[in-house]
C-alpha atoms as a PDB file:
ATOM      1  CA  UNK A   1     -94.770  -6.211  75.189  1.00  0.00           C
ATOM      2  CA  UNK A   2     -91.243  -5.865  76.806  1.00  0.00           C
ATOM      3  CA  UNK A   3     -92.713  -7.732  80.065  1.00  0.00           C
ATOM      4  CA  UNK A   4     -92.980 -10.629  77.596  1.00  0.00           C
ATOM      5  CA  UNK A   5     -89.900 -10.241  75.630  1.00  0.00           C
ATOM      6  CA  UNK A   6     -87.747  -9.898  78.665  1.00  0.00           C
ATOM      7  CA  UNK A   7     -89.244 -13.605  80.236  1.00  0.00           C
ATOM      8  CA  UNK A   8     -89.061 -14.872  76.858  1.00  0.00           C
ATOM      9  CA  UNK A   9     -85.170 -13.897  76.975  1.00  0.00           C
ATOM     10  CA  UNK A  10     -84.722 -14.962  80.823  1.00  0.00           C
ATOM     11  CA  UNK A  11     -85.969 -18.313  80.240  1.00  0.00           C
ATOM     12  CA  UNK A  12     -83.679 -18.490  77.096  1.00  0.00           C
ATOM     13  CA  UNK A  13     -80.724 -17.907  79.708  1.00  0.00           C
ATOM     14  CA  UNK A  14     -80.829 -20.154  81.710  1.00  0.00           C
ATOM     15  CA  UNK A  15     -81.797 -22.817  78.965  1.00  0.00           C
ATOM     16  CA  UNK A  16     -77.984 -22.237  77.598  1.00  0.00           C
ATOM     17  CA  UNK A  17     -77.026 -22.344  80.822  1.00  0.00           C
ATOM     18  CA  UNK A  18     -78.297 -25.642  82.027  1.00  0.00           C
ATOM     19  CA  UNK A  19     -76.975 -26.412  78.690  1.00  0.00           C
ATOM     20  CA  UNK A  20     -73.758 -25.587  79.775  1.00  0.00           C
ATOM     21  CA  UNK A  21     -73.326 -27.516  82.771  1.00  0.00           C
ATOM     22  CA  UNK A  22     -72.040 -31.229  82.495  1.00  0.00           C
ATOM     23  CA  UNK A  23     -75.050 -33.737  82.352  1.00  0.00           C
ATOM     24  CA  UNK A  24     -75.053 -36.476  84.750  1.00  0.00           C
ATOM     25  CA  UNK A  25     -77.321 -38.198  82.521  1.00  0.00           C
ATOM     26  CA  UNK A  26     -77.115 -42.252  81.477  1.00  0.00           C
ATOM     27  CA  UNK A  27     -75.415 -42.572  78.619  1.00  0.00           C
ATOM     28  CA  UNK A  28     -78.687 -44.473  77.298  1.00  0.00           C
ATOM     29  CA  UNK A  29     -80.530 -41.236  77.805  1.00  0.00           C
ATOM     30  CA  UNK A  30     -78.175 -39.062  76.951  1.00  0.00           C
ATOM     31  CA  UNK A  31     -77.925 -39.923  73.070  1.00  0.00           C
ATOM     32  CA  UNK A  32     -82.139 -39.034  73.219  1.00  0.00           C
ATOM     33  CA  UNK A  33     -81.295 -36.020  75.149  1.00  0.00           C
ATOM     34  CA  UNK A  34     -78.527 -34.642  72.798  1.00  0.00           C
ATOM     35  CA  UNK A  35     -81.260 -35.568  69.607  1.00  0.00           C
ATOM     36  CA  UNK A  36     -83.557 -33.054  71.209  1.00  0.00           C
ATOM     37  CA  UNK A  37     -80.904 -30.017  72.285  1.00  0.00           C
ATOM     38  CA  UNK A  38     -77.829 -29.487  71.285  1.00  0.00           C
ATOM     39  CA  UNK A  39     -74.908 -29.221  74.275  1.00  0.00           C
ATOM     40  CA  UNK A  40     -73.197 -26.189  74.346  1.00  0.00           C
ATOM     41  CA  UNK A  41     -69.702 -26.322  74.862  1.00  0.00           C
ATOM     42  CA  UNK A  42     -68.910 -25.544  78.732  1.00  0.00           C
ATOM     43  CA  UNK A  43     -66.236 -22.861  77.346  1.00  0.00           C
ATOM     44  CA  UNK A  44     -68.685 -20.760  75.573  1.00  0.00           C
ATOM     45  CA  UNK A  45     -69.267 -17.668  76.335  1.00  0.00           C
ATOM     46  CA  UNK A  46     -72.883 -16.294  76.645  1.00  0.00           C
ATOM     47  CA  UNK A  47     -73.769 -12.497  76.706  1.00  0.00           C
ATOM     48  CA  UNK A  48     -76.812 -10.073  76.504  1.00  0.00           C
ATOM     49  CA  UNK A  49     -76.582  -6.835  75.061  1.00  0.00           C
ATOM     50  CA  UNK A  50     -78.822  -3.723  74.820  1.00  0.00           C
ATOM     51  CA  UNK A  51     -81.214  -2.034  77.387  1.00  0.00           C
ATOM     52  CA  UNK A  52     -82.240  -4.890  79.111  1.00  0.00           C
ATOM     53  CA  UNK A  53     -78.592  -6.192  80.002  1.00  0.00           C
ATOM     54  CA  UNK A  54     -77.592  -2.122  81.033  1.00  0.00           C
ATOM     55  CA  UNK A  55     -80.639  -2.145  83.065  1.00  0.00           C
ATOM     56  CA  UNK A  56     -80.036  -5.319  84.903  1.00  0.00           C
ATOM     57  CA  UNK A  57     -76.483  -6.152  84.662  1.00  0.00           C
ATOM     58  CA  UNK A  58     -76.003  -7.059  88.333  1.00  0.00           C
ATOM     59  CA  UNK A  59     -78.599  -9.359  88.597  1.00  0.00           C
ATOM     60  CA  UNK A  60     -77.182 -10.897  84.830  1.00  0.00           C
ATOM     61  CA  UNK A  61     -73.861 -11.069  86.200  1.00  0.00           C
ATOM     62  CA  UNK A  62     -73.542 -11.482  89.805  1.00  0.00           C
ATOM     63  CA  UNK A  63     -77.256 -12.895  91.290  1.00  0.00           C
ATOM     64  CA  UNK A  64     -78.231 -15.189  88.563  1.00  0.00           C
ATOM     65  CA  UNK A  65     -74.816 -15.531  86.540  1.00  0.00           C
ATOM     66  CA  UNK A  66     -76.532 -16.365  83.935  1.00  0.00           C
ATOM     67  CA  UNK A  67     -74.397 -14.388  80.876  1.00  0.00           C
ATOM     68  CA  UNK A  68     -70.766 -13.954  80.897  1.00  0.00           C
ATOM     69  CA  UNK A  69     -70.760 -10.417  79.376  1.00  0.00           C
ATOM     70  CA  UNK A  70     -73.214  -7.286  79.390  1.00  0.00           C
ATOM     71  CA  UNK A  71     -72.990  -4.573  76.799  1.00  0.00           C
ATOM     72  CA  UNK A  72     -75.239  -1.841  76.908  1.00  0.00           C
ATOM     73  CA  UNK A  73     -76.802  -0.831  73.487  1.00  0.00           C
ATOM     74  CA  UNK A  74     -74.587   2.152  73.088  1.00  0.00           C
ATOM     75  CA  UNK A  75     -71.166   0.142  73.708  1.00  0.00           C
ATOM     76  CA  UNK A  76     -71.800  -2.273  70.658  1.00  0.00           C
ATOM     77  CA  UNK A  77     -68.309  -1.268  68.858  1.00  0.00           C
ATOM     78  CA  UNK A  78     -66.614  -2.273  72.082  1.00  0.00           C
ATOM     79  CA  UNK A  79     -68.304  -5.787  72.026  1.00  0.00           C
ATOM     80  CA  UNK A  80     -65.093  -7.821  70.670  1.00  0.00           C
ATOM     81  CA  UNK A  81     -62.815  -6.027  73.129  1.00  0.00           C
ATOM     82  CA  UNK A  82     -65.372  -7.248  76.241  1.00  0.00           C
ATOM     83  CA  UNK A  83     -65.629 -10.702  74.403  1.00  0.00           C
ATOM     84  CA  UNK A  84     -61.774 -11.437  74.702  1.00  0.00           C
ATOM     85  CA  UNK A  85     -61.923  -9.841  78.343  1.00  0.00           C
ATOM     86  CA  UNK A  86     -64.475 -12.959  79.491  1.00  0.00           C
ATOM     87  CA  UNK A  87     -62.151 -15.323  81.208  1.00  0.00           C
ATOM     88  CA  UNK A  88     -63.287 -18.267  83.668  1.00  0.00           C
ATOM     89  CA  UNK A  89     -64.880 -16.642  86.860  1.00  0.00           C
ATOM     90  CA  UNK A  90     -64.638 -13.302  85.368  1.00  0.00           C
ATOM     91  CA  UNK A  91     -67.127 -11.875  83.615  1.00  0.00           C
ATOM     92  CA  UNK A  92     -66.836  -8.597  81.599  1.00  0.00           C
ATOM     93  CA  UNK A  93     -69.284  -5.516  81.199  1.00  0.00           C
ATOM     94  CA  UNK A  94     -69.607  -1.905  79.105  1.00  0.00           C
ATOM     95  CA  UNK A  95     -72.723  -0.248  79.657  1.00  0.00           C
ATOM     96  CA  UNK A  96     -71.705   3.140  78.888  1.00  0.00           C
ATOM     97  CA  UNK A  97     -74.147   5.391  77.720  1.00  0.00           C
ATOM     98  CA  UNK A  98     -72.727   7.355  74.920  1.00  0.00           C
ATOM     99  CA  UNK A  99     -73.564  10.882  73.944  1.00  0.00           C
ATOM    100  CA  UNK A 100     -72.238  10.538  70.501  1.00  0.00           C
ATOM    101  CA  UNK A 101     -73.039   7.594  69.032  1.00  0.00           C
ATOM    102  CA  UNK A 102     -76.658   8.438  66.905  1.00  0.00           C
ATOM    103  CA  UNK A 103     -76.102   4.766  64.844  1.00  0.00           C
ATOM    104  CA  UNK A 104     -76.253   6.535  61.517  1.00  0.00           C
ATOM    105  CA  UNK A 105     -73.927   4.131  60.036  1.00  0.00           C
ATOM    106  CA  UNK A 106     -75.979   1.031  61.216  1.00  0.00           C
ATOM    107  CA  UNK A 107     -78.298  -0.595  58.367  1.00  0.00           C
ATOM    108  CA  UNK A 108     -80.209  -3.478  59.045  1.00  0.00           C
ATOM    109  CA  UNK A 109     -78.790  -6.849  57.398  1.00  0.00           C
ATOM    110  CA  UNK A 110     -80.841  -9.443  56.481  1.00  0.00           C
ATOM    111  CA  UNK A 111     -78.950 -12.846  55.825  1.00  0.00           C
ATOM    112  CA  UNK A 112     -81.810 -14.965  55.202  1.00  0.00           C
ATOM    113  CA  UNK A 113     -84.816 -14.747  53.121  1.00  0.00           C
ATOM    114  CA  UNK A 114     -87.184 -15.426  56.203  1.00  0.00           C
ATOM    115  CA  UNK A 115     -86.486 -11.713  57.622  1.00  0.00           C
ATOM    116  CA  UNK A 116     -84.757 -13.537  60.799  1.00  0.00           C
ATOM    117  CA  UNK A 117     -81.372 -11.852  61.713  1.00  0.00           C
ATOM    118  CA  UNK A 118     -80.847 -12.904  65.195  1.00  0.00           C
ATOM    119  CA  UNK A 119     -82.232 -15.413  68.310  1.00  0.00           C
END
């Protein structure tokens, strides 16, 4: 299961980064292209968090530079603080393993009746 779920999110990163980039696309073309995907604006900033992103944050941030920010799943509280530390060419990252936090105070939120709360 994870083997999927982790190509499944790889392929999802570097959709939204291609989606970043400027297109060099006809302006003919491009209306069609925007119909079918949205553009991202280039000064978005694009992160993974949890186990997957502590497990391979090099490859995330430096290899591939595919995500602008890693947060491991026990530095979730810190994620606004490594949000505003993203700036351009700099990339931010907390993957600190936390021997207190037992996420007791975390309940599940659903915002919409189809029992989708994220990606």
């Amino acid at each position: 299961i994870r083997e999927n779920a982790e190509a499944r999110v790889w392929d999802r990163l570097k959709q939204l980064k291609a989606a970043r980039k400027p297109s060099k696309v006809s302006p003919a073309s491009s209306n069609a292209r925007q119909k079918l995907k949205p553009k991202i604006r280039a000064h978005a900033k694009v992160g993974l968090l949890g186990c997957m992103a502590e497990r391979l944050k090099e490859k995330l941030l430096d290899t591939d530079q595919l995500v602008d920010f890693v947060v491991g799943p026990d530095a979730y509280r810190d994620l606004p603080r490594v949000i505003s530390a993203v700036r351009p060419g700099r990339a931010a990252m907390n993957v600190q393993l936390s021997l207190e936090e037992t996420y007791a105070d975390i309940a599940p939120l659903r915002t919409d009746g189809n029992g989708l709360s994220a990606f």
